[in-house]
Every structure is written in C-alpha cells, then in structure tokens.
Protein backbone atom coordinates (compact mmCIF):
# COMPACT_ATOMS: atom_id res chain seq x y z
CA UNK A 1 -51.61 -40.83 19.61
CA UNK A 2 -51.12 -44.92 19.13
CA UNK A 3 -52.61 -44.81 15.49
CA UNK A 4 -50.77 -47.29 13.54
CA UNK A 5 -48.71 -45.59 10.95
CA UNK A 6 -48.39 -47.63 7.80
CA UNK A 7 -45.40 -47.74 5.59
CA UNK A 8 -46.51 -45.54 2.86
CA UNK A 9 -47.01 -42.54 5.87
CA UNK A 10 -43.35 -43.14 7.45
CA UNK A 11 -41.90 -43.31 3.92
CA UNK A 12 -44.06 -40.31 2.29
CA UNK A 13 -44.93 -42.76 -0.75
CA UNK A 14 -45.89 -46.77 -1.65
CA UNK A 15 -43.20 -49.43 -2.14
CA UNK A 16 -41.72 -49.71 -4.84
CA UNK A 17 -39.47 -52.60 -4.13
CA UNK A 18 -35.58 -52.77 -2.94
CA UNK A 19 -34.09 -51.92 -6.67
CA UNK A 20 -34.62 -48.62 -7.32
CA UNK A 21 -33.14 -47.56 -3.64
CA UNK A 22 -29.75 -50.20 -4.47
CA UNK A 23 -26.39 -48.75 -5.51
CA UNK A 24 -24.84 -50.46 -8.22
CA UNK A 25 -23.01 -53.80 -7.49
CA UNK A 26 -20.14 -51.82 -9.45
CA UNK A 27 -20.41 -48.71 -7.10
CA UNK A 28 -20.71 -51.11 -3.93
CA UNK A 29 -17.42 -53.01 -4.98
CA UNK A 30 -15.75 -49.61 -5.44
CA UNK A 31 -16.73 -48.46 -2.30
CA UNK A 32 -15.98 -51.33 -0.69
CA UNK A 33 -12.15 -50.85 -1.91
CA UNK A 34 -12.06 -46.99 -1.03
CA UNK A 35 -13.46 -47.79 2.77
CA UNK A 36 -10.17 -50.68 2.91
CA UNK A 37 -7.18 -48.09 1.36
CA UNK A 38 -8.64 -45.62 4.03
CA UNK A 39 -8.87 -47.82 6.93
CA UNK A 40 -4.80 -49.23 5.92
CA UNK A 41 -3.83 -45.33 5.86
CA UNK A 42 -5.55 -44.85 9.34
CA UNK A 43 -3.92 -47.60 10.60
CA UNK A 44 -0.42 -45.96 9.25
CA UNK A 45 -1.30 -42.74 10.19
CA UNK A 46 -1.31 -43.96 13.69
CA UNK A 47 0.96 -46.30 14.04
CA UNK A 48 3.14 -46.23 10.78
CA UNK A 49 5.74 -43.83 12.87
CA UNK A 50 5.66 -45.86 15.84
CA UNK A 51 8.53 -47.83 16.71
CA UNK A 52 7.43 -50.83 17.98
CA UNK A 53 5.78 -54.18 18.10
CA UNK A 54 2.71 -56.53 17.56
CA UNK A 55 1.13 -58.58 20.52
CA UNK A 56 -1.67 -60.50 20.85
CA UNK A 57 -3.93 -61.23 23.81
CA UNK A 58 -6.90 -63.73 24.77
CA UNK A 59 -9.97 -61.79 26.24
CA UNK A 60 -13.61 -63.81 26.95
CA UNK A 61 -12.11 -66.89 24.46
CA UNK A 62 -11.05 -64.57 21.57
CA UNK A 63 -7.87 -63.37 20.45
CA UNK A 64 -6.83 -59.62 20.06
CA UNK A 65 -3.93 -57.92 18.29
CA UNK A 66 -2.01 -54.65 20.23
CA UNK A 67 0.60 -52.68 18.83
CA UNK A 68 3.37 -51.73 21.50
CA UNK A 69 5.70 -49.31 21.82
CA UNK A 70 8.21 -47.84 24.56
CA UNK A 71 7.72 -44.41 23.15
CA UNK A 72 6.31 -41.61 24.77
CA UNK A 73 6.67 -39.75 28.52
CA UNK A 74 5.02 -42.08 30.14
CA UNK A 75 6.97 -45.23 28.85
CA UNK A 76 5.90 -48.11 26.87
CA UNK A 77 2.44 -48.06 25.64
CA UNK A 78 -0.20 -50.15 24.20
CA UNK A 79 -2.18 -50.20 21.56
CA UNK A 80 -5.97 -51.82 20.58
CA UNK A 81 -5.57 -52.82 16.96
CA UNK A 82 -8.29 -54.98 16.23
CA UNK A 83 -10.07 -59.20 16.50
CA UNK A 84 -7.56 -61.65 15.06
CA UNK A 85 -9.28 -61.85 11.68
CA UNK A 86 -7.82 -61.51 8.51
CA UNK A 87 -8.47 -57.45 7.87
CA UNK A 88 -6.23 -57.09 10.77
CA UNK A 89 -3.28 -59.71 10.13
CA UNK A 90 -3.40 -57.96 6.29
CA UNK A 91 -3.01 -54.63 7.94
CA UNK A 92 0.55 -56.09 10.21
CA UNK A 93 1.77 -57.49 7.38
CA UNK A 94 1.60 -54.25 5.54
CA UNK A 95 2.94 -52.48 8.33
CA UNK A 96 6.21 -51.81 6.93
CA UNK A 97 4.93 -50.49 3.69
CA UNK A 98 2.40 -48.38 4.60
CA UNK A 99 4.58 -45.23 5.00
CA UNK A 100 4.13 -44.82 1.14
CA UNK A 101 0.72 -41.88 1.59
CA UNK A 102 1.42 -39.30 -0.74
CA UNK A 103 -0.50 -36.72 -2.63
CA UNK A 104 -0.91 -38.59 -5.64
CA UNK A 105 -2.17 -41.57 -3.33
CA UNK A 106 -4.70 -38.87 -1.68
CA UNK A 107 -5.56 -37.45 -5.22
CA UNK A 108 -6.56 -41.01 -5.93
CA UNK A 109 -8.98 -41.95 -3.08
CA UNK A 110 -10.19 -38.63 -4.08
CA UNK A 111 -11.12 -39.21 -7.20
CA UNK A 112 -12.55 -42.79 -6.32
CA UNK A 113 -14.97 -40.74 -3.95
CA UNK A 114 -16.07 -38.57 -7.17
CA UNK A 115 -16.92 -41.69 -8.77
CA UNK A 116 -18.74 -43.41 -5.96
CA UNK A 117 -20.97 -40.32 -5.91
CA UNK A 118 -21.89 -40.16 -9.70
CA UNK A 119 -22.28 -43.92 -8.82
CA UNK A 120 -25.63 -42.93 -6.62
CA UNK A 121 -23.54 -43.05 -3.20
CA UNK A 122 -25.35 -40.19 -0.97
CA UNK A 123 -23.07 -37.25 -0.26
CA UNK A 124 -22.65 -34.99 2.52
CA UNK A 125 -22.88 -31.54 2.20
CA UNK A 126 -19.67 -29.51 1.83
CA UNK A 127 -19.56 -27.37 5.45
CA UNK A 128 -20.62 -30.74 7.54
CA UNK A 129 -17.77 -32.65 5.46
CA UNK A 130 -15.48 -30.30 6.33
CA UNK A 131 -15.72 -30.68 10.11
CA UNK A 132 -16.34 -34.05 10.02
CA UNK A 133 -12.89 -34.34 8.14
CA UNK A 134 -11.39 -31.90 10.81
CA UNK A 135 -12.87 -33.79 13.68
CA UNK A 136 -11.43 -37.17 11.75
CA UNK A 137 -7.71 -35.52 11.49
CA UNK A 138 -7.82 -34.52 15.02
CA UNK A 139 -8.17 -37.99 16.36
CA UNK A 140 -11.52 -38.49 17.41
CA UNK A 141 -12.77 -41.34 15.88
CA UNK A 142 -9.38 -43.13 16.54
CA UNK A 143 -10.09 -42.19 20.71
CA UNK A 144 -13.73 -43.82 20.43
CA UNK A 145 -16.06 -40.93 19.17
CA UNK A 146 -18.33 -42.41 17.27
CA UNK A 147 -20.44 -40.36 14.22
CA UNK A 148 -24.33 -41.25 15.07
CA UNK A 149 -27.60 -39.26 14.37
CA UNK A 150 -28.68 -38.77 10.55
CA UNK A 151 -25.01 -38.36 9.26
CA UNK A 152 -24.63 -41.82 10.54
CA UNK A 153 -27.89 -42.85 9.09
CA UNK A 154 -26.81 -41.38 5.80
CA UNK A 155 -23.01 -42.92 5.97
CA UNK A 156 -24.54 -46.34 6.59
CA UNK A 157 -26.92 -46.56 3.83
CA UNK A 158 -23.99 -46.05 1.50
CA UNK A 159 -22.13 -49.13 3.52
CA UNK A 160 -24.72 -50.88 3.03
CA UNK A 161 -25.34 -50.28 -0.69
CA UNK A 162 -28.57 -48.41 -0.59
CA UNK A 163 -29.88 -44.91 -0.98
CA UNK A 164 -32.43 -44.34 1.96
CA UNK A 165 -35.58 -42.67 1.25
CA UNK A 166 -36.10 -41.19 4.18
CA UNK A 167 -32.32 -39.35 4.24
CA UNK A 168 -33.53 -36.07 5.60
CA UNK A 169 -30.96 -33.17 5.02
CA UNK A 170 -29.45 -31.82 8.73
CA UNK A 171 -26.49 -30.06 9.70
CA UNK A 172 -26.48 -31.60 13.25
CA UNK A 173 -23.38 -33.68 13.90
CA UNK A 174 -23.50 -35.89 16.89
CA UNK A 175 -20.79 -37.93 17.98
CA UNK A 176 -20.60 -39.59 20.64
CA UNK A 177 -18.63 -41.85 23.08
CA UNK A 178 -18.44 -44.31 26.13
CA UNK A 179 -17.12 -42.47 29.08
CA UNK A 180 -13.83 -43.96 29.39
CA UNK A 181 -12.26 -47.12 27.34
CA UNK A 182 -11.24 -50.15 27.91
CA UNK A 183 -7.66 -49.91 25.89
CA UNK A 184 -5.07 -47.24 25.43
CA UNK A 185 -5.60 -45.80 22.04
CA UNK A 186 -2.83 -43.31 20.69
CA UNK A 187 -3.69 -39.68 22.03
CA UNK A 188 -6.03 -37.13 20.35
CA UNK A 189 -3.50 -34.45 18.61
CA UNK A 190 -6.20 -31.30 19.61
CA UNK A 191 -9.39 -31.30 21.40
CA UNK A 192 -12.69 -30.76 20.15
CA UNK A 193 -12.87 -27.26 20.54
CA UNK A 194 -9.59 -26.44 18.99
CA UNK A 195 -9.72 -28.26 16.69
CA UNK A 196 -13.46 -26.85 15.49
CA UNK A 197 -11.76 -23.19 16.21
CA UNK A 198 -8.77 -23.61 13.74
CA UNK A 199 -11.31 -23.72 10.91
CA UNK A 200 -12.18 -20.30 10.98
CA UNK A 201 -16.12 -20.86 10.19
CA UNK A 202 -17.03 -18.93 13.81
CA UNK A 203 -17.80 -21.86 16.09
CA UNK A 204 -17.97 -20.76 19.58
CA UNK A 205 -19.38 -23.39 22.65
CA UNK A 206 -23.06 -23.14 22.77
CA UNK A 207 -24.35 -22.24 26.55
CA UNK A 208 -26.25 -24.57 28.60
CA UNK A 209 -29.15 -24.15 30.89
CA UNK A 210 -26.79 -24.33 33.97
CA UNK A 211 -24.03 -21.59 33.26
CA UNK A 212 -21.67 -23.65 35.79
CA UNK A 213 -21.75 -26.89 33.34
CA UNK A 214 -19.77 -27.05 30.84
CA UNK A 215 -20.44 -26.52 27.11
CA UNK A 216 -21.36 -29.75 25.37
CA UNK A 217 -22.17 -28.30 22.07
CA UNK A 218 -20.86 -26.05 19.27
CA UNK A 219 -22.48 -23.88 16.95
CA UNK A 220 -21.84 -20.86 14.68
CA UNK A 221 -24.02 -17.79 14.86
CA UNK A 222 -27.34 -17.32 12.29
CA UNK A 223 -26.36 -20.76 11.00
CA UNK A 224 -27.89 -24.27 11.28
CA UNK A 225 -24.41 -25.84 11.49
CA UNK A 226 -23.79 -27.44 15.27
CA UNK A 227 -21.67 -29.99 16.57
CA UNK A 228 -23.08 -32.21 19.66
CA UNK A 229 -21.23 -34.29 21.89
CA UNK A 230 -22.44 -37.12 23.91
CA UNK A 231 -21.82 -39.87 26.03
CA UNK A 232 -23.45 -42.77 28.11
CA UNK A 233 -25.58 -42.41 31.07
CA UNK A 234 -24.94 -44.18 34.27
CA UNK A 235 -28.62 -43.45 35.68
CA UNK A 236 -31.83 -42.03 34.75
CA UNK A 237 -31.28 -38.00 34.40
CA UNK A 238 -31.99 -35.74 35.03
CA UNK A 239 -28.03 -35.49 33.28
CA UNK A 240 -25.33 -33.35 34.03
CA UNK A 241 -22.36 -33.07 31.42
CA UNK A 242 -19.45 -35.08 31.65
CA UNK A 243 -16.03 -33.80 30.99
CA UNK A 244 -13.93 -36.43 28.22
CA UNK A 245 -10.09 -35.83 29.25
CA UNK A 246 -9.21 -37.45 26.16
CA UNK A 247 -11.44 -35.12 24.00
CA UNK A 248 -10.76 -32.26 25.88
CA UNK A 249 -14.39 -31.30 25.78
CA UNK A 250 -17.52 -32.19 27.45
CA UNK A 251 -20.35 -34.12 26.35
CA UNK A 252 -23.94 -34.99 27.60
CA UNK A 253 -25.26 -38.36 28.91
CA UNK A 254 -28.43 -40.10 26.80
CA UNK A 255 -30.14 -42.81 27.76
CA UNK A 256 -29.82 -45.97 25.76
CA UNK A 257 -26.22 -44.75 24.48
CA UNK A 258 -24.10 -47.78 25.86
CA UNK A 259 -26.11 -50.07 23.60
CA UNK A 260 -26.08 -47.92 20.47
CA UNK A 261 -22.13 -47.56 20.65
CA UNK A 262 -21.87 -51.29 21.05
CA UNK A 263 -19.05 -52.63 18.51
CA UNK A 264 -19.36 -49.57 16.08
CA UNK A 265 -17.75 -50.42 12.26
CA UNK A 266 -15.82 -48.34 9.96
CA UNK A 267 -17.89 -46.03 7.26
CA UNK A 268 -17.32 -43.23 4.94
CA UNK A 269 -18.33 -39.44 4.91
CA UNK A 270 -18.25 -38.99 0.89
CA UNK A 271 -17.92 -35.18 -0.47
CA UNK A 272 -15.51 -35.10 -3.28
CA UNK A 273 -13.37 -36.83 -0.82
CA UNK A 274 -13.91 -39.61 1.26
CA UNK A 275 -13.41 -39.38 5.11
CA UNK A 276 -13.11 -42.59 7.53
CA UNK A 277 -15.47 -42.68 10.34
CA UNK A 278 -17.31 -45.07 12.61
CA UNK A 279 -20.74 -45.54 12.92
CA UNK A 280 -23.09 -47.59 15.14
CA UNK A 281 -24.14 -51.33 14.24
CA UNK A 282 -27.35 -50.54 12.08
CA UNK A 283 -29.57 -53.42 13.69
CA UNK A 284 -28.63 -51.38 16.83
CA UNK A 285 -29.31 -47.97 15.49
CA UNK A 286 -32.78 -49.46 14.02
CA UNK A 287 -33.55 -50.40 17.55
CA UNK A 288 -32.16 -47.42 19.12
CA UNK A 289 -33.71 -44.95 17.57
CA UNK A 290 -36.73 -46.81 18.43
CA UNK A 291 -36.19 -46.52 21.87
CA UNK A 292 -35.63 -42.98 22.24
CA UNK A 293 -38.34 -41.93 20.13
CA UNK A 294 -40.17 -42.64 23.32
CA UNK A 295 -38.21 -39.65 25.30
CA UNK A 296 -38.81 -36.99 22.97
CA UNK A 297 -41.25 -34.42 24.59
CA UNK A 298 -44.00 -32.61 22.73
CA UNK A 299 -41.96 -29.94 21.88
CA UNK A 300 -39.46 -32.56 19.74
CA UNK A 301 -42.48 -34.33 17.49
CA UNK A 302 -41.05 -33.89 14.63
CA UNK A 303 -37.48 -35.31 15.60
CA UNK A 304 -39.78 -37.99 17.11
CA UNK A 305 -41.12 -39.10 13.97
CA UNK A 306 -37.70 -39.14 12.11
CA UNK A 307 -36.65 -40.98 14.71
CA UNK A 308 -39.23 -43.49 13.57
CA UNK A 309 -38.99 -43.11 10.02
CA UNK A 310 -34.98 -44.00 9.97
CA UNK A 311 -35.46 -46.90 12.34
CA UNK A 312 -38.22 -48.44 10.33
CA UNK A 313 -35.90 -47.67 7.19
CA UNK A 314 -33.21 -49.56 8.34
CA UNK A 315 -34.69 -52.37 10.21
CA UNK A 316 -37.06 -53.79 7.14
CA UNK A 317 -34.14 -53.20 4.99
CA UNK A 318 -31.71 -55.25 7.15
CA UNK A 319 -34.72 -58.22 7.75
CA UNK A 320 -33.90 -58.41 3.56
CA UNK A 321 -30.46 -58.69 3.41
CA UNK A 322 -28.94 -59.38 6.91
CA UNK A 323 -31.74 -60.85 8.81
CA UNK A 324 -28.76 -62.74 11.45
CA UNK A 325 -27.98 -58.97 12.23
CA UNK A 326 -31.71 -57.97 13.52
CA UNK A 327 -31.94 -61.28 15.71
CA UNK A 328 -28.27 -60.77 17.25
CA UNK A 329 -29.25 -56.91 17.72
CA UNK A 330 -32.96 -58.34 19.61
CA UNK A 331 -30.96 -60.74 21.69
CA UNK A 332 -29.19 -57.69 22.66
CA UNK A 333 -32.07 -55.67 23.93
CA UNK A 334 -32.99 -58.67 25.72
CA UNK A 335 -30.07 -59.21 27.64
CA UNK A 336 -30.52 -55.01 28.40
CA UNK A 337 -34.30 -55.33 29.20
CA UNK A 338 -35.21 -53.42 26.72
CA UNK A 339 -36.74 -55.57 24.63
CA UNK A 340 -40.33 -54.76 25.69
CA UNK A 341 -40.15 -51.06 25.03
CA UNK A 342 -39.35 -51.81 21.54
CA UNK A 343 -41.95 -54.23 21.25
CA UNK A 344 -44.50 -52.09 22.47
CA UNK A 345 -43.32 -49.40 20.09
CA UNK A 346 -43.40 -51.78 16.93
CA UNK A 347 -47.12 -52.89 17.77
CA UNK A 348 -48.33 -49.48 18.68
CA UNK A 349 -46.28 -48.00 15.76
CA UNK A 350 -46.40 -49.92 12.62
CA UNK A 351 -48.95 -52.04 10.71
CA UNK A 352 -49.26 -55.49 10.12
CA UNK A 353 -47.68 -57.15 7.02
CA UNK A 354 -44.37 -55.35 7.39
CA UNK A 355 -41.69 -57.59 8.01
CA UNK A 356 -40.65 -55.68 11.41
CA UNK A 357 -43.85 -56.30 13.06
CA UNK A 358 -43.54 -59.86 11.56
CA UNK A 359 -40.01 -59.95 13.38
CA UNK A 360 -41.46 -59.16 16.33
CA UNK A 361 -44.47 -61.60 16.64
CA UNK A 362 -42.21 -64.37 15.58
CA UNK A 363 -39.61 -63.77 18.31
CA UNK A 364 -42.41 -62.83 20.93
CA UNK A 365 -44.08 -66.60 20.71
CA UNK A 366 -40.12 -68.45 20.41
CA UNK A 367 -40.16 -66.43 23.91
C-alpha cells in the first residue's frame, strides 16, 4: 500500500512544464481587477448603509481597522474590517463613494467574468454557481464560512493564474468554519437552510446516522448536487455535530480543520458571473489535504487519492512560484505537531526528484 506513486501516476500524464497549465498574464491582470471591484462592493454591501465610524486597534504588535456603529437592538457594534495595509485604507477612503452599485456596474463585472473565462480561467458549473452565489448573498462568507474541498481547489488555481490538471469535476460544496469568532461581523441575513430552500431546486437536510443530531448536510433527491457544512474539532471523534447560531445550521467537526481555515483570502467562483468567496491559504490546503488523506477508510480510496493528487498539484506548483508560502505553511505544521505525519506521507507517497520530497529532506536535516 506504501508504493511510491510518481508524478506521471498522480497527474494521469508526463510533465510538460508550467506553460501550458498558466493563464495569460493578460487574463491574470484582469482577474486580478475583477477579484478588487468585488471585494470594494462587499465591503459596501456591508457596511456602505451603516452609519458609523472607523477605528483601529493593536492586537499581538499589529494594527487592525473596525468599522463602528451604534445601530442595531443591541447598541453600538463593531466591526472586523481588515490588517492596516493599503487594500484596506483604499477601501475607507472609498467609503463614501461606494454606494454607486448599479446594474450597469453588475452588467460590467459580468461581462469581465465572460472574458476571464474565454481567457482559460476554469469555470464552475452553472447549478453549483448558483448556490454558491446564494450562499454568498446570504452572508456566509462575510460570518467566516469558508469555501474548501475541490471548488476551493478549482477557485484557487484561477487566483493563482493556473489551470490545474488534476481539477476533477464534483458537485460537493463544503464550507466550512471555526466554531465561534473572534470579532463581531455584521449578521447573516438567512440561514443556511433558508436560504438553500428559497431557490426552489428541492434541497431538503440530508439525515444523519443519529436521527437526534442535527442535519449537517443538504442535498436534492436523484441528484449529485449536496451542500456540506463543517467546522473544527476540539478532540479526536468520534464527532457529534455542532449547531452555528450565526449560520443557523449545523455543521460537522474534522480533524485538522483549525489549521486549514487559518487566515483564508478572498477568491472568485467564475460562471458568466463572478462571485466573491474565501478560500483556504493554498500552502495550507497542500498540506491539509495531505493530512487527511490519512483518515479516509477503505471505503473512501478514491477520495483518498484525490486528496493526494490536489495536494501534490498545489504544493510543487507553489515550491515554483511562492516557495516563502510552503516554508511559512511547514513552520505551521510544526508549531501544530503535525509536521511528521506529513513527512511520513511525502516519503511514503511520492518519488524522489520532485521538488516536494526535495522540500521535505531539506527542511528535515535544517531540523
């Protein structure tokens, strides 16, 4: 069962270099401007009705910006905005202009999404686009749900300006979420649930082995199409679901989830339109998906050896381009214990010459 698997078996064929996965510098620079216009009409979306004002705190020697406001029942409120960085102060200074969203401004990002995918950006299909877009307007991504499996995996190639090989179609969505957060965030306008039920497709909650937990998953009948919620785990299972107030739904613990959802960025679901999401860190989802390859019983092989396939994917990819991102993601592990788990994978796993295992032996004798 250890037999090393070389690249051309993960991948299904040789090497053929990094160019003919890239997206065009042109396409990356466009896409790079579509993610920015939607991430300043987030920001007014949630705060451009708001009445009230910027403040900025010091947490572990780094400054923060808040937005707060004495609306609402329970008084005045406040807001996580984002590190003092430049993205940030651009988006307060355009606070007072932002209110300007209209339909020729949507029509717009619309049609830049139509160009980014005749550009070679990957696109999702039309059904899992349209949930993701529902789940997006509801508020979850805004209250910390964060878009992972291969939607993520598929999302973060495009951010990163490459077209994955291994980009496996699926119409599982997984999203998960810490348990509770550390800031206030403005309040999700529907939960989960309702939100999946005013789209008329036929969702209903999926039933679990234990009829007295509750539902952490949502599928429609005779279709492929589900929607899976899930959250960290505070010990090892087995796990029972845990109910997210703020979602209004519940979702199930996974092992290994705290580190995946550690500092998540902003990405794009692209069908025809372009909807803002957040993803994990992909040094972390490299990693992670290396770690729970390791859980998956018998009866989940195949999922096993995606598992491997994306993680291989985008760890010799980022080694290329962003090595500082693998070593920062290792440390990570490290500080976790996990490091050895992956380790052991990566030796057991892979052959030698690639640059992962070449990662690996080079930070095993620094250690």
């Amino acid at each position: 069962m250890n037999r090393r698997a070389s690249r051309s078996e993960l991948t299904g064929k040789e090497p053929e270099g990094l160019s003919p996965r890239m997206i065009p510098l042109e396409t990356q620079t466009l896409f790079a401007e579509l993610l920015e216009r939607l991430m300043g009409l987030e920001f007014q979306r949630t705060f451009g009705e708001l009445s009230g004002s910027f403040g900025k705190k010091t947490k572990d020697g780094k400054d923060h910006w808040y937005f707060r406001t004495s609306e609402g029942a329970q008084g005045r409120s406040e807001f996580y905005l984002g590190a003092d960085d430049e993205k940030t102060r651009r988006r307060m200074a355009e606070y007072s202009s932002l209110k300007r969203e209209s339909e020729e401004i949507a029509g717009a990002l619309n049609r830049m999404a139509s160009m980014l995918m005749l550009g070679g950006c990957a696109a999702t299909d039309h059904a899992t686009a349209k949930v993701i877009r529902a789940l997006a307007s509801s508020g979850l991504f805004r209250q910390g749900g964060v878009l992972v499996g291969t939607h993520a995996f598929v999302a973060m190639g495009n951010l990163l300006g490459v077209r994955w090989r291994g980009a496996s179609r699926t119409q599982d969505i997984d999203v998960a979420s810490f348990r509770t957060l550390e800031v206030a965030l403005p309040p999700m306008e529907e939960g989960v649930w309702s939100t999946l039920e005013s789209l008329n497709m036929g969702f209903l909650p999926t039933p679990g082995l234990n009829p007295k937990h509750f539902s952490t998953s949502y599928s429609i009948r005779g279709q492929k199409l589900r929607v899976d919620l899930l959250t960290t785990a505070s010990r090892r299972g087995p796990f029972s679901p845990v109910f997210l107030p703020r979602f209004k739904a519940a979702a199930l613990p996974m092992l290994f989830m705290d580190y995946l959802l550690e500092q998540p960025v902003e990405a794009m679901v692209i069908n025809g339109g372009a909807t803002l999401v957040r993803i994990p860190r992909p040094a972390h989802f490299g990693f992670h998906k290396l770690l729970v390859s390791d859980e998956r019983p018998v009866t989940e092989q195949a999922k096993a050896r995606k598992d491997m396939e994306q993680a291989f994917e985008v760890l010799e990819y980022l080694l290329e381009i962003r090595p500082a991102d693998v070593e920062l993601a290792f440390d990570r592990l490290i500080a976790k214990k996990l490091h050895q788990r992956v380790v052991n994978k990566i030796k057991s796993s892979f052959s030698n010459g690639t640059a992962l295992v070449g990662f690996i032996q080079n930070r095993m004798r620094k250690s």
